[in-house]
Protein backbone atom coordinates (compact mmCIF):
# COMPACT_ATOMS: atom_id res chain seq x y z
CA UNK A 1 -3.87 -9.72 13.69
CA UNK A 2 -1.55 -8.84 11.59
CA UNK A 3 0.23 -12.33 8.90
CA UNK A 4 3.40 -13.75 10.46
CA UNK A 5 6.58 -12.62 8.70
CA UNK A 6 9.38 -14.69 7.67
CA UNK A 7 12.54 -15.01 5.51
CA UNK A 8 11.90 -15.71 1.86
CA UNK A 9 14.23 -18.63 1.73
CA UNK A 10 11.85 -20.12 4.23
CA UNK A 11 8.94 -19.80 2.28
CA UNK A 12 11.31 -21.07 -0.87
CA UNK A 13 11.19 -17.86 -2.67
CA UNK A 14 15.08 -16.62 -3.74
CA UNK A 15 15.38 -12.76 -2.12
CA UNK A 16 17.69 -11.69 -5.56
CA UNK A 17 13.89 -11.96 -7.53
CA UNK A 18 12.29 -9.42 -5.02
CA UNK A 19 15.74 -7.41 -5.08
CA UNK A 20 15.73 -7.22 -8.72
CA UNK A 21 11.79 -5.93 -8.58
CA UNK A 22 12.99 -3.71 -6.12
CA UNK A 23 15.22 -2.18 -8.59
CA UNK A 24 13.00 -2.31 -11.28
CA UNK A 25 10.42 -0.75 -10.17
CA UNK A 26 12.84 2.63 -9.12
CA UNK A 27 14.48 2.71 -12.63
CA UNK A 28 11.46 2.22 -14.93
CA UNK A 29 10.04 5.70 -13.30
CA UNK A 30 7.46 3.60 -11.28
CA UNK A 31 7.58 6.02 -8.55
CA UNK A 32 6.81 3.13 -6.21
CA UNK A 33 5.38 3.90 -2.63
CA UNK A 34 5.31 0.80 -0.63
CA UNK A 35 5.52 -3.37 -1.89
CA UNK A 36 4.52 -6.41 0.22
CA UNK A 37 4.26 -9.97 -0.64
CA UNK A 38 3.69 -13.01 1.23
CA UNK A 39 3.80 -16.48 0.83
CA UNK A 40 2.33 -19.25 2.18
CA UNK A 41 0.67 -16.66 4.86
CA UNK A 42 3.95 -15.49 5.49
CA UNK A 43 4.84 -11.80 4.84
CA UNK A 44 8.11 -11.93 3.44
CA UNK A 45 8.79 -8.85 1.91
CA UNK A 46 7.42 -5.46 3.97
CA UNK A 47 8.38 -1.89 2.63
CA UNK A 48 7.63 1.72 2.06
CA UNK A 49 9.45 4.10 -0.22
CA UNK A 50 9.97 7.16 2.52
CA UNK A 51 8.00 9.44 3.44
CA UNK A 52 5.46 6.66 2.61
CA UNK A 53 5.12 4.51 5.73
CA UNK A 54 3.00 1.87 7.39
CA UNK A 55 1.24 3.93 9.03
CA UNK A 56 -0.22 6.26 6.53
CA UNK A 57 -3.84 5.77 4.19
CA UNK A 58 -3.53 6.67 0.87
CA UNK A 59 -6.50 6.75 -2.35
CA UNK A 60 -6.02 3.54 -3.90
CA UNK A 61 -8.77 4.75 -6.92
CA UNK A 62 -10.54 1.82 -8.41
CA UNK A 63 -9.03 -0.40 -5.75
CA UNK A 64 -11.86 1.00 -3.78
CA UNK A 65 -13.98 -1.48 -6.06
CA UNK A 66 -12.58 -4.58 -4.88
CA UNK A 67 -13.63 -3.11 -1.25
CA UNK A 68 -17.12 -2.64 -2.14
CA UNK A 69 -17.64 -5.84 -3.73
CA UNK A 70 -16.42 -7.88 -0.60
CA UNK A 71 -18.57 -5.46 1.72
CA UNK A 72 -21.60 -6.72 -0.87
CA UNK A 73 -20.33 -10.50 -0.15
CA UNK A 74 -21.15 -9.86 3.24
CA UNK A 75 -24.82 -9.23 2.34
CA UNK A 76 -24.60 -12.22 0.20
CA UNK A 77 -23.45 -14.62 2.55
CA UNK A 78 -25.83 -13.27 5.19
CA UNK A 79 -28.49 -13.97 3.07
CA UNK A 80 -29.54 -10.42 3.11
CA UNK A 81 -29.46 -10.53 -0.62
CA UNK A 82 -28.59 -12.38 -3.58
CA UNK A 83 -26.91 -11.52 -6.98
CA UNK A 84 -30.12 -12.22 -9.12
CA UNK A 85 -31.78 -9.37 -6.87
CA UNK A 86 -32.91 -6.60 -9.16
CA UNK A 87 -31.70 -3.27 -8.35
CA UNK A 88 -34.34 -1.17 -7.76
CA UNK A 89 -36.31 -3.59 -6.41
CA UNK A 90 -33.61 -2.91 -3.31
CA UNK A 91 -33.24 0.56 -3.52
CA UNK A 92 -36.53 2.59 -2.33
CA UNK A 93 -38.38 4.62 -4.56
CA UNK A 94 -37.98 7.52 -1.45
CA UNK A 95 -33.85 7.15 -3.16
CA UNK A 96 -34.62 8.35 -6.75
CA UNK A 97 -35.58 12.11 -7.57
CA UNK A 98 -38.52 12.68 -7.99
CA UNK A 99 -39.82 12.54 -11.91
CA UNK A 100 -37.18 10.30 -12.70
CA UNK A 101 -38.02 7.33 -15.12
CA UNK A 102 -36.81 3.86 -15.07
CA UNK A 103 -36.37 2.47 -17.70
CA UNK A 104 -37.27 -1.22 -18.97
CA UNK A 105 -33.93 -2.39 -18.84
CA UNK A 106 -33.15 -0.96 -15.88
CA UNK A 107 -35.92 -2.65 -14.54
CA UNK A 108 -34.15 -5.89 -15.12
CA UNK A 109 -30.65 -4.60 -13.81
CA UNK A 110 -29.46 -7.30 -11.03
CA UNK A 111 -26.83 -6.55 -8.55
CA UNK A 112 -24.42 -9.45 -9.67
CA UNK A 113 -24.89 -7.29 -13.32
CA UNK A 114 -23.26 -4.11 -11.84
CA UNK A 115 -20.42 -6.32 -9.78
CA UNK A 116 -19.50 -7.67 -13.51
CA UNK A 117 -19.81 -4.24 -14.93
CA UNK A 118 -22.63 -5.62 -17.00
CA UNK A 119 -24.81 -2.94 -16.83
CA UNK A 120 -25.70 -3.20 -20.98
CA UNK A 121 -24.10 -0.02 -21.45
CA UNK A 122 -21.55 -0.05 -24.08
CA UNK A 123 -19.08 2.96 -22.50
CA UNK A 124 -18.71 4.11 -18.94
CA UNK A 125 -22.15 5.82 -18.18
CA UNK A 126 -20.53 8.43 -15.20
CA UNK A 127 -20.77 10.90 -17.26
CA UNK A 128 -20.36 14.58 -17.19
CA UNK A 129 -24.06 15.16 -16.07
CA UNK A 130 -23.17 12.03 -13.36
CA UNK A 131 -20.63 14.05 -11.94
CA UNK A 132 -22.46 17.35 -11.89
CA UNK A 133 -25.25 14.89 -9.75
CA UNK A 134 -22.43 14.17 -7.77
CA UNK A 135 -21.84 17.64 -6.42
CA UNK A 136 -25.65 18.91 -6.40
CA UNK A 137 -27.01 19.11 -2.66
CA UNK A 138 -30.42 17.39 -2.01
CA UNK A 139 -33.11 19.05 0.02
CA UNK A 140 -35.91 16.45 0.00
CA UNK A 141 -33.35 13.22 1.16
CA UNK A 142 -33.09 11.89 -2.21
CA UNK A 143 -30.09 10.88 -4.63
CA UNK A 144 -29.67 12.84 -7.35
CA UNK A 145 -26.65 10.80 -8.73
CA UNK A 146 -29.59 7.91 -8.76
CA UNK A 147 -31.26 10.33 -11.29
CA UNK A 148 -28.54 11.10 -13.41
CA UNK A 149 -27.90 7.79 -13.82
CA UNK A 150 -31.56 6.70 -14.51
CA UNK A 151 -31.30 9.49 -17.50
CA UNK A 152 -28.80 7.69 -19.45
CA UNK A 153 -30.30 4.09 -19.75
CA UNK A 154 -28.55 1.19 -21.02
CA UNK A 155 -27.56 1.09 -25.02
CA UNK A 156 -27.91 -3.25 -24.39
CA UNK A 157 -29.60 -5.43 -22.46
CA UNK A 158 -28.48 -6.04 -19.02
CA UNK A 159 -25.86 -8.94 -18.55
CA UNK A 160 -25.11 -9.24 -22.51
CA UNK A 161 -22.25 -7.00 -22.89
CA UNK A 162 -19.39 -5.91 -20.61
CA UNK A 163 -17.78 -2.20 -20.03
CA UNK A 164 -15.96 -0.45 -17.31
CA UNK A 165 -18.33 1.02 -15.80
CA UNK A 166 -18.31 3.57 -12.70
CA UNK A 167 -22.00 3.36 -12.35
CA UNK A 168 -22.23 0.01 -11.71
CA UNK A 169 -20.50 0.35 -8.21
CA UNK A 170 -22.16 3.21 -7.41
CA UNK A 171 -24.96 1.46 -7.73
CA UNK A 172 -23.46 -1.60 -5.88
CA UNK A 173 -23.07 0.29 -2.95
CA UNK A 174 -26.42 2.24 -3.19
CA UNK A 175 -27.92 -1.27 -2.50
CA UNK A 176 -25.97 -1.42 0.90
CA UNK A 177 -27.35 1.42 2.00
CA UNK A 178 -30.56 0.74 1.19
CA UNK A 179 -30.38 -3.03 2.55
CA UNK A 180 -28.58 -2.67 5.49
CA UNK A 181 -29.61 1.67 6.49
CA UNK A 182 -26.13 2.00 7.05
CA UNK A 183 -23.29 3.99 4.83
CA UNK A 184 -21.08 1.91 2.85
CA UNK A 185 -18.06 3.09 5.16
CA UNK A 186 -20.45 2.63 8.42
CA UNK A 187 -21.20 -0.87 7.54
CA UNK A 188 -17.85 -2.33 6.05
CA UNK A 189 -16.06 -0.68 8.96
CA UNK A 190 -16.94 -3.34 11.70
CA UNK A 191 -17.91 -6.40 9.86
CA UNK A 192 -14.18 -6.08 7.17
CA UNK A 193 -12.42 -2.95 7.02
CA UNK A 194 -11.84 -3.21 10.74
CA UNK A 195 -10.91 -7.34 10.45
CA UNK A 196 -8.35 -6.56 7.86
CA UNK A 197 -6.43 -3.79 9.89
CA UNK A 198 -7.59 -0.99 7.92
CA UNK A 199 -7.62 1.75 10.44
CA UNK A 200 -9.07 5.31 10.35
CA UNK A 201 -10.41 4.61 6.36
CA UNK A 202 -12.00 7.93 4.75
CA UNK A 203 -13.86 7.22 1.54
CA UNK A 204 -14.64 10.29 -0.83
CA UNK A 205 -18.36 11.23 -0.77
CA UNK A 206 -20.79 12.95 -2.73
CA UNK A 207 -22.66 16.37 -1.62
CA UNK A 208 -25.71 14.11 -0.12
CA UNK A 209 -23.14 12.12 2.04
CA UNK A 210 -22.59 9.10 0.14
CA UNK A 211 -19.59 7.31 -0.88
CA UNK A 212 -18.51 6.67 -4.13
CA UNK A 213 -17.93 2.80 -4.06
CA UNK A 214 -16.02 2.80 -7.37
CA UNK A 215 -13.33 4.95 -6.05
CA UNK A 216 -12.04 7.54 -3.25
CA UNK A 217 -11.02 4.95 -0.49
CA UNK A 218 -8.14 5.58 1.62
CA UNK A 219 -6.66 2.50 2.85
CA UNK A 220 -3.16 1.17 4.09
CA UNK A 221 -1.04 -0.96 1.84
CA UNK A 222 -1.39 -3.76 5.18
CA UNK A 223 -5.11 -3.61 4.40
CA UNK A 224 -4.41 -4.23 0.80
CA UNK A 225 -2.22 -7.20 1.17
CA UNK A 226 -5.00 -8.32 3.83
CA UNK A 227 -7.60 -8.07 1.31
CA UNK A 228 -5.27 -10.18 -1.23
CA UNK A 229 -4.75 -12.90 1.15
CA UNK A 230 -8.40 -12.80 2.37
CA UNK A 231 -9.11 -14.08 -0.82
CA UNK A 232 -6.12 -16.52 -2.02
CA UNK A 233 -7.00 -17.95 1.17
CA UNK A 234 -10.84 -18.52 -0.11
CA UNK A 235 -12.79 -16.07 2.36
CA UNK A 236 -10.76 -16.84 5.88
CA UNK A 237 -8.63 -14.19 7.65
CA UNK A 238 -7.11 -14.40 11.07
CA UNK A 239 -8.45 -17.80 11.74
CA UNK A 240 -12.01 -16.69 10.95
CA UNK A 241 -14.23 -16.64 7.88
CA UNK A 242 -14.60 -13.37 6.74
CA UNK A 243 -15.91 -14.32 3.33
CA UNK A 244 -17.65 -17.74 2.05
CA UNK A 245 -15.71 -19.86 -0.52
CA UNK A 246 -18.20 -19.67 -2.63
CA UNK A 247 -18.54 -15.95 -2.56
CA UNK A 248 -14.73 -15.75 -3.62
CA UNK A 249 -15.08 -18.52 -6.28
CA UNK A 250 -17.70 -16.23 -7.62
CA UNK A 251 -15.80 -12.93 -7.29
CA UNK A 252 -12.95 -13.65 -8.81
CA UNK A 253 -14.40 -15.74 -11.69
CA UNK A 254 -14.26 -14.02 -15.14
CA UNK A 255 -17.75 -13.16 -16.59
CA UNK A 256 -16.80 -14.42 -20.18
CA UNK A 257 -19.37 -11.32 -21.32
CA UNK A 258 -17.73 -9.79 -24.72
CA UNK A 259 -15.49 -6.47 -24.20
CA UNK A 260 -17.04 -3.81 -25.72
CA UNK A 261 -13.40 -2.00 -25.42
CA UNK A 262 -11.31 -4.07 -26.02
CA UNK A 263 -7.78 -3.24 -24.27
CA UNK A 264 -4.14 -3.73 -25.86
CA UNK A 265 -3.00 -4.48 -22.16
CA UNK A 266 -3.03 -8.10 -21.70
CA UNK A 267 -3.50 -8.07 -18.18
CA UNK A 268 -6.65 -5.80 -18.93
CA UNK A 269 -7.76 -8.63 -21.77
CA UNK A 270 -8.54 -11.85 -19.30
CA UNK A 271 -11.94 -11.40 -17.95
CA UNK A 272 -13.37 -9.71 -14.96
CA UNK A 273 -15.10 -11.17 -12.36
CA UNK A 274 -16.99 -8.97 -9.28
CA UNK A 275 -14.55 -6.11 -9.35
CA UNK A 276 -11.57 -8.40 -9.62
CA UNK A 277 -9.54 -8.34 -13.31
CA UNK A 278 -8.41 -11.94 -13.81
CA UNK A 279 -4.91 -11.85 -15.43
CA UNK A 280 -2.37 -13.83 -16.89
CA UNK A 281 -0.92 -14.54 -13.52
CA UNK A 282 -3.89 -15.10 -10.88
CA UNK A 283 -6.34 -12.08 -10.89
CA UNK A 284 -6.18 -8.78 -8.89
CA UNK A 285 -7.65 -5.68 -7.66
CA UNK A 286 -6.36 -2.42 -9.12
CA UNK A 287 -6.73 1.17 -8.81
CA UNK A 288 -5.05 4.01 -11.16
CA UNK A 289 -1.30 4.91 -10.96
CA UNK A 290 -0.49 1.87 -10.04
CA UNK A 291 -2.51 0.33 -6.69
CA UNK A 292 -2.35 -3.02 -6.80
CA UNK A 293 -4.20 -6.36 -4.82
CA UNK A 294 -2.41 -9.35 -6.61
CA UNK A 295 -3.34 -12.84 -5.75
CA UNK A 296 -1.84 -16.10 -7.23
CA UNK A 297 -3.08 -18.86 -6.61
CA UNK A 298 -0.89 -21.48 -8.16
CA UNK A 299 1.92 -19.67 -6.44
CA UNK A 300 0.04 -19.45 -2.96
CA UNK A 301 1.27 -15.50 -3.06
CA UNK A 302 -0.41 -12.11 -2.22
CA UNK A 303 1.11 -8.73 -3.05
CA UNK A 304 -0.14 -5.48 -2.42
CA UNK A 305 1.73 -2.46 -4.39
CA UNK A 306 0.74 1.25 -4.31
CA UNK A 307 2.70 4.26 -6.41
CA UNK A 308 2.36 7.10 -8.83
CA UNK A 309 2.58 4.95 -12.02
CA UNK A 310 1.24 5.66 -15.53
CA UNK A 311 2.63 2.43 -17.29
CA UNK A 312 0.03 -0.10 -14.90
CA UNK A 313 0.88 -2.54 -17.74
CA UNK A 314 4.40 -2.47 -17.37
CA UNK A 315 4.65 -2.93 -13.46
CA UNK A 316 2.75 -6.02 -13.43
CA UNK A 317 5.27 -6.74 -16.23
CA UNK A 318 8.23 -6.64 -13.65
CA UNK A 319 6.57 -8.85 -10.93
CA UNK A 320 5.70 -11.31 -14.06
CA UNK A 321 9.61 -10.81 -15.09
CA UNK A 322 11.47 -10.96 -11.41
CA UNK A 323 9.19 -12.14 -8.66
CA UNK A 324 7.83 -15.37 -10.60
CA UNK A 325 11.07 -16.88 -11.36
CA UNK A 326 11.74 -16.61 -7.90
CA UNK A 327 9.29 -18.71 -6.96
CA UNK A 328 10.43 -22.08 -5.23
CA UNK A 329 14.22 -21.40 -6.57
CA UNK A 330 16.91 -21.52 -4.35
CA UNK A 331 17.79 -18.90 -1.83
CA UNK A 332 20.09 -18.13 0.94
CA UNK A 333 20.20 -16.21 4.22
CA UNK A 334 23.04 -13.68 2.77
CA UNK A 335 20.29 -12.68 0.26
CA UNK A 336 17.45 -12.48 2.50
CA UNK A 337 19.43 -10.30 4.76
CA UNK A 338 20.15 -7.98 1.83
CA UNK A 339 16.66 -7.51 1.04
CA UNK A 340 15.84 -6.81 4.74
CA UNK A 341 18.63 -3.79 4.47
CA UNK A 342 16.88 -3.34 1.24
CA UNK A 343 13.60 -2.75 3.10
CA UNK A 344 14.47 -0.53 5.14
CA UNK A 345 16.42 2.01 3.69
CA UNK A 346 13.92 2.63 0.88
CA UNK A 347 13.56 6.03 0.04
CA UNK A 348 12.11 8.85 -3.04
CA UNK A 349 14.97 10.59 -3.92
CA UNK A 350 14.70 14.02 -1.96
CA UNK A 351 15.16 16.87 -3.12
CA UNK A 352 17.92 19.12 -1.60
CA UNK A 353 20.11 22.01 -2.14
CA UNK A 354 22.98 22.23 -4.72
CA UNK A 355 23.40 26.10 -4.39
CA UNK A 356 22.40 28.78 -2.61
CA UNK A 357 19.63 32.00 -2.84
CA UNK A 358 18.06 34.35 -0.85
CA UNK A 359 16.17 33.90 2.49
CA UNK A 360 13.17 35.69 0.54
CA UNK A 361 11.42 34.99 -2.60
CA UNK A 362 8.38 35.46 -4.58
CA UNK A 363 6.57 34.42 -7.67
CA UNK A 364 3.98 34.69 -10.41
CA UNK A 365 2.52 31.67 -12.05
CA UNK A 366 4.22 30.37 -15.01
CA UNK A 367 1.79 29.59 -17.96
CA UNK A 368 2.37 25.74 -18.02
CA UNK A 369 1.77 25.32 -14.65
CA UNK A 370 -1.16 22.35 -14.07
CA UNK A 371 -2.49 23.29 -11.07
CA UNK A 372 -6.10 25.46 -11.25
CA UNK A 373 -5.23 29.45 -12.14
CA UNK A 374 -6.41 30.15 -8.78
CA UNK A 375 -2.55 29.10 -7.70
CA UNK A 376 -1.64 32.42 -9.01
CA UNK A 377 1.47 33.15 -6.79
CA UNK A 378 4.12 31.44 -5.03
CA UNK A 379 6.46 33.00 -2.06
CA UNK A 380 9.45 31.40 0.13
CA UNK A 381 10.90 32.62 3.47
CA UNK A 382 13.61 30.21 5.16
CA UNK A 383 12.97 28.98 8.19
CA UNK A 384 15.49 27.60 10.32
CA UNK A 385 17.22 24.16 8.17
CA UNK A 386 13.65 24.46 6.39
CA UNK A 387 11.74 26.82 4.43
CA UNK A 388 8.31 27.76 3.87
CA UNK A 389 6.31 27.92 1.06
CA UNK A 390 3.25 29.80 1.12
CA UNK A 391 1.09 29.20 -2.17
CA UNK A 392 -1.79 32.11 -2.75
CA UNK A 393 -4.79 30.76 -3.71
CA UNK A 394 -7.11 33.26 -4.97
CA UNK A 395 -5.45 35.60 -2.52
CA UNK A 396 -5.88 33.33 0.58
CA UNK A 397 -2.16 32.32 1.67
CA UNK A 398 -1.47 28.58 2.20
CA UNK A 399 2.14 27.87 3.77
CA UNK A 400 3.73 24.73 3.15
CA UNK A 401 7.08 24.01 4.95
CA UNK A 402 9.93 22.39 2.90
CA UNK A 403 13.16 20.73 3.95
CA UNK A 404 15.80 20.82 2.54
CA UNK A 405 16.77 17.60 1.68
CA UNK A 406 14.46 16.13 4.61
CA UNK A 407 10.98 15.13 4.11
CA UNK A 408 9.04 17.41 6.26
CA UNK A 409 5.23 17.37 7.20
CA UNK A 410 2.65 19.97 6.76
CA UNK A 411 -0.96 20.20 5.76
CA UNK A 412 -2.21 22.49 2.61
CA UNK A 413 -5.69 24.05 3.72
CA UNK A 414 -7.58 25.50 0.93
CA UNK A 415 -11.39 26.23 0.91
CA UNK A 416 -12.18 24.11 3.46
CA UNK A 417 -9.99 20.88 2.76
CA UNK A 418 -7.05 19.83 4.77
CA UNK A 419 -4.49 17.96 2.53
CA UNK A 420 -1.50 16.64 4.80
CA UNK A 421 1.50 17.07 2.61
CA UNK A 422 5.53 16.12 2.88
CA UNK A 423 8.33 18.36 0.85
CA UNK A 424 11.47 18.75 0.56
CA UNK A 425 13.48 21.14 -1.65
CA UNK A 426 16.29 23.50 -1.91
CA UNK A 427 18.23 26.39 -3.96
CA UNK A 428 19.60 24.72 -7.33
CA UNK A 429 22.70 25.95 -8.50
CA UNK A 430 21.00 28.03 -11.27
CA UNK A 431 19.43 30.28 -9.27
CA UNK A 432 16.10 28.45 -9.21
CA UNK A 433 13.73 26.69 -6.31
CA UNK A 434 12.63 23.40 -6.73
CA UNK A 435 10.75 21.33 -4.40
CA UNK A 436 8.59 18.30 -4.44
CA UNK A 437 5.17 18.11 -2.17
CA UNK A 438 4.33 14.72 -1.87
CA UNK A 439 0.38 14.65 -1.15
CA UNK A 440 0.93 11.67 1.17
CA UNK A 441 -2.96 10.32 1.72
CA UNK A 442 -3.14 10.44 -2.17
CA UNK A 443 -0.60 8.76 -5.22
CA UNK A 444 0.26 12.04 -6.36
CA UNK A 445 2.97 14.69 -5.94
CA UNK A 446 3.25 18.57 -7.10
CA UNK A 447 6.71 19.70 -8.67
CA UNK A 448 7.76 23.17 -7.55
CA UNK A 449 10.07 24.44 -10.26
CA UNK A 450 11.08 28.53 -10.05
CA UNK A 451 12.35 30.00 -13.33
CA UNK A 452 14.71 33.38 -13.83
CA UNK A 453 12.21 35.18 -14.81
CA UNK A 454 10.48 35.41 -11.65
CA UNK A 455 8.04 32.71 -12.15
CA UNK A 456 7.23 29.40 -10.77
CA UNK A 457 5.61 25.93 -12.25
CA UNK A 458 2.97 24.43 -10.04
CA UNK A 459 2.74 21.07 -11.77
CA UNK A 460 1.39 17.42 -10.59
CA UNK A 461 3.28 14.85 -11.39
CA UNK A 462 0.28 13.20 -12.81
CA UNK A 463 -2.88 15.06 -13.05
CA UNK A 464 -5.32 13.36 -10.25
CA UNK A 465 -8.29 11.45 -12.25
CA UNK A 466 -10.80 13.73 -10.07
CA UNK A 467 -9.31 17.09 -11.50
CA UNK A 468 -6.84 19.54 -10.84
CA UNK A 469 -7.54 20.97 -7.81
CA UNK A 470 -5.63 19.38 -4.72
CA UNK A 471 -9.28 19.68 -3.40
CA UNK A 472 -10.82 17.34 -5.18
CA UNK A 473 -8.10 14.34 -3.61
CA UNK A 474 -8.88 15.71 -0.10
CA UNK A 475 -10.91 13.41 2.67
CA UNK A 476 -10.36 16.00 5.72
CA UNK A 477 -11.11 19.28 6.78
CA UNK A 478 -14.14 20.86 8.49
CA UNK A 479 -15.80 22.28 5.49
CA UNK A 480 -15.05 19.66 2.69
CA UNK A 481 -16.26 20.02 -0.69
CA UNK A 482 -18.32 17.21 -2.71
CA UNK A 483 -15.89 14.92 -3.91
CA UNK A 484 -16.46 13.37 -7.04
């Protein structure tokens, strides 16, 4: 069941402060997708930048941490297995390639060490070779990310140090699966993703099968503010107990293990806890470009924010700057009625005609284009009010249908992935096309932008963290590649 909504004045929080993060958040480039906070178990602020909408999943990145950790609390609380557990005492030897050594401080590798990121490795240990792992088939049943990682043994001793560290949720979840026989998706599914509202969640997996844990799940931003409150509200959701107290005392309590990268971000500089940053306001759950699980405590609040922003930093600046000193100051109904208006008329600006060109088009790819070389060519036929875009991939056509200045739905199917995608676009006044295609399951968008000289830029927005190939964000499609 979803949290009861309610005014903000009700819940003694002044509508201006979440009007003026409202604002921010458009004019400091945030590209913000959706923003919900409650109070007091009250949902008073619910909105989605359009085509973003309440209905849709999208990659939340290292978000997908905070996920696996609680799905591990339910092992904990069940008694099924306990932070001091060493790690490969809990995942089988029939896991790990064969000839692969483990080595004496891996040995002595605990579970609660890889939910703290204190592994004893000094820099992020998914390496290059990790990620290879990642995409390499296995014939005999085994994991060869588990041997990968096994090659690169800790620099320190397990539990002394602390570094961000992909392996150590990888790991976190390999210990599900070997505990409970189930996926990580297949067990967290019934027993939390399911609880929370998150419906129809994909996770990114690797050639054997198995999710990532660290990243790659695609979750609603109603899931993420469930997840916020599930904890501010010490384990219970929906009347029931999800999660112990204890296990959230423990979870969200900072490690106090030295940083052996130290980050200029202050919010980044607080502690971490079991895949929960602590901050200078309450502590949180965050994935790149700005995805966002905020809890405060002191405030009794719960936010969930998802976008395509580069500055993380400086959006958890704004809530610090507009939504805090809103907080228990006075507001009125005229103000919470603006908001609501506010809410629902949020929109990305949308790209639309200013001139006019032909019904036909084509082009070659520019040279500062970011998407892969095999985007070699772009063409354009209208189509009714729309057009459509067909992008050749390595000579295999892949239409895309734009509006013109109307968000409008398609899905871009390349070698085997299905990426559902919304665009909108027009004719500039120059002579040129521009469109934007909003990869809607995913933060990221691809600029369009047609030049005089009968070329086109395919760019991102923001290069995905798992390449350049809108592939490699994809969770459908009947022949899906390894995603790493």
């Amino acid at each position: 069941m979803p949290l009861p909504t309610s005014s903000p004045s009700a819940q003694h929080v002044d509508a201006r402060g979440v009007l003026a993060l409202l604002d921010a958040l458009e004019a400091g480039g945030h590209d913000p997708h959706s923003l919900l906070v409650a109070r007091h178990g009250h949902v008073i602020a619910r909105g989605w930048w359009a085509p973003y909408s309440a209905d849709r999943n999208q990659l939340v990145y290292s978000l997908s941490k905070s996920f696996t950790a609680a799905t591990v609390g339910l092992l904990v609380d069940a008694g099924r297995v306990a932070l001091e557990d060493k790690v490969f005492d809990l995942i089988p030897a029939t896991e790990v390639p064969a000839g692969a050594e483990i080595h004496e401080r891996f040995t002595r590798l605990t579970l609660g060490h890889c939910l703290t990121m204190a592994t004893g490795h000094e820099v992020d240990a998914w390496t290059a070779a990790v990620g290879k792992a990642a995409r390499t088939p296995s014939d005999d049943g085994t994991d060869p990310v588990l041997g990968a990682i096994l090659a690169n043994p800790p620099e320190q001793e397990p539990g002394t140090v602390w570094a961000y560290n992909q392996i150590a949720t990888y790991l976190a979840g390999a210990v599900v699966r070997a505990v409970t026989g189930d996926g990580l998706l297949e067990f967290a599914r019934p027993r939390l993703l399911d609880p929370l509202g998150a419906h129809d969640v994909r996770w990114h997996r690797t050639a054997t099968g198995r999710e990532l844990g660290f990243s790659g799940i695609h979750v609603g931003s109603d899931a993420i503010l469930a997840l916020a409150q599930t904890h501010l509200d010490a384990g219970r959701w929906d009347g029931e107990q999800l999660l112990s107290p204890e296990w959230v005392a423990r979870a969200v309590a900072p490690s106090g293990l030295p940083n052996t990268e130290a980050d200029p971000n202050p919010d980044w500089a607080q502690g971490y806890g079991c895949s929960f940053w602590n901050a200078r306001h309450g502590y949180r759950g965050d994935g790149a470009y700005g995805q966002y699980a905020i809890v405060l405590p002191e405030e009794d609040i719960a936010i969930a924010i998802t976008s395509e922003a580069v500055d993380m930093q400086a959006v958890l600046e704004l809530v610090w700057a507009h939504l805090l000193p809103a907080v228990d100051r006075d507001g009125d109904a005229a103000a919470d009625d603006d908001l609501a208006d506010r809410l629902a008329a949020l929109q990305v600006p949308t790209p639309a005609s200013t001139g006019t060109g032909p019904d036909e088009a084509s082009w070659t790819r520019a040279g500062d284009s970011t998407l892969p070389e095999a985007y070699g060519a772009a063409s354009l036929s209208r189509s009714g009010a729309a057009y459509e875009l067909v992008l050749d991939h390595d000579g295999t056509k892949a239409p895309i249908t734009v509006g013109d200045g109307a968000w409008t739905e398609s899905v871009l199917a390349v070698d085997g992935a299905e990426l559902p995608v919304v665009a909108a676009g027009g004719w500039q006044e120059d002579g040129t096309f521009t469109a934007d295609l909003r990869l809607i399951e995913t933060p990221h968008s691809v600029q369009v932008r047609t030049h005089t000289d009968g070329t086109v830029t395919l760019g991102w927005r923001e290069v995905p963290l798992h390449g350049p190939d809108p592939v490699n964000v994809a969770v459908r499609g009947p022949a899906l590649p390894a995603q790493t």
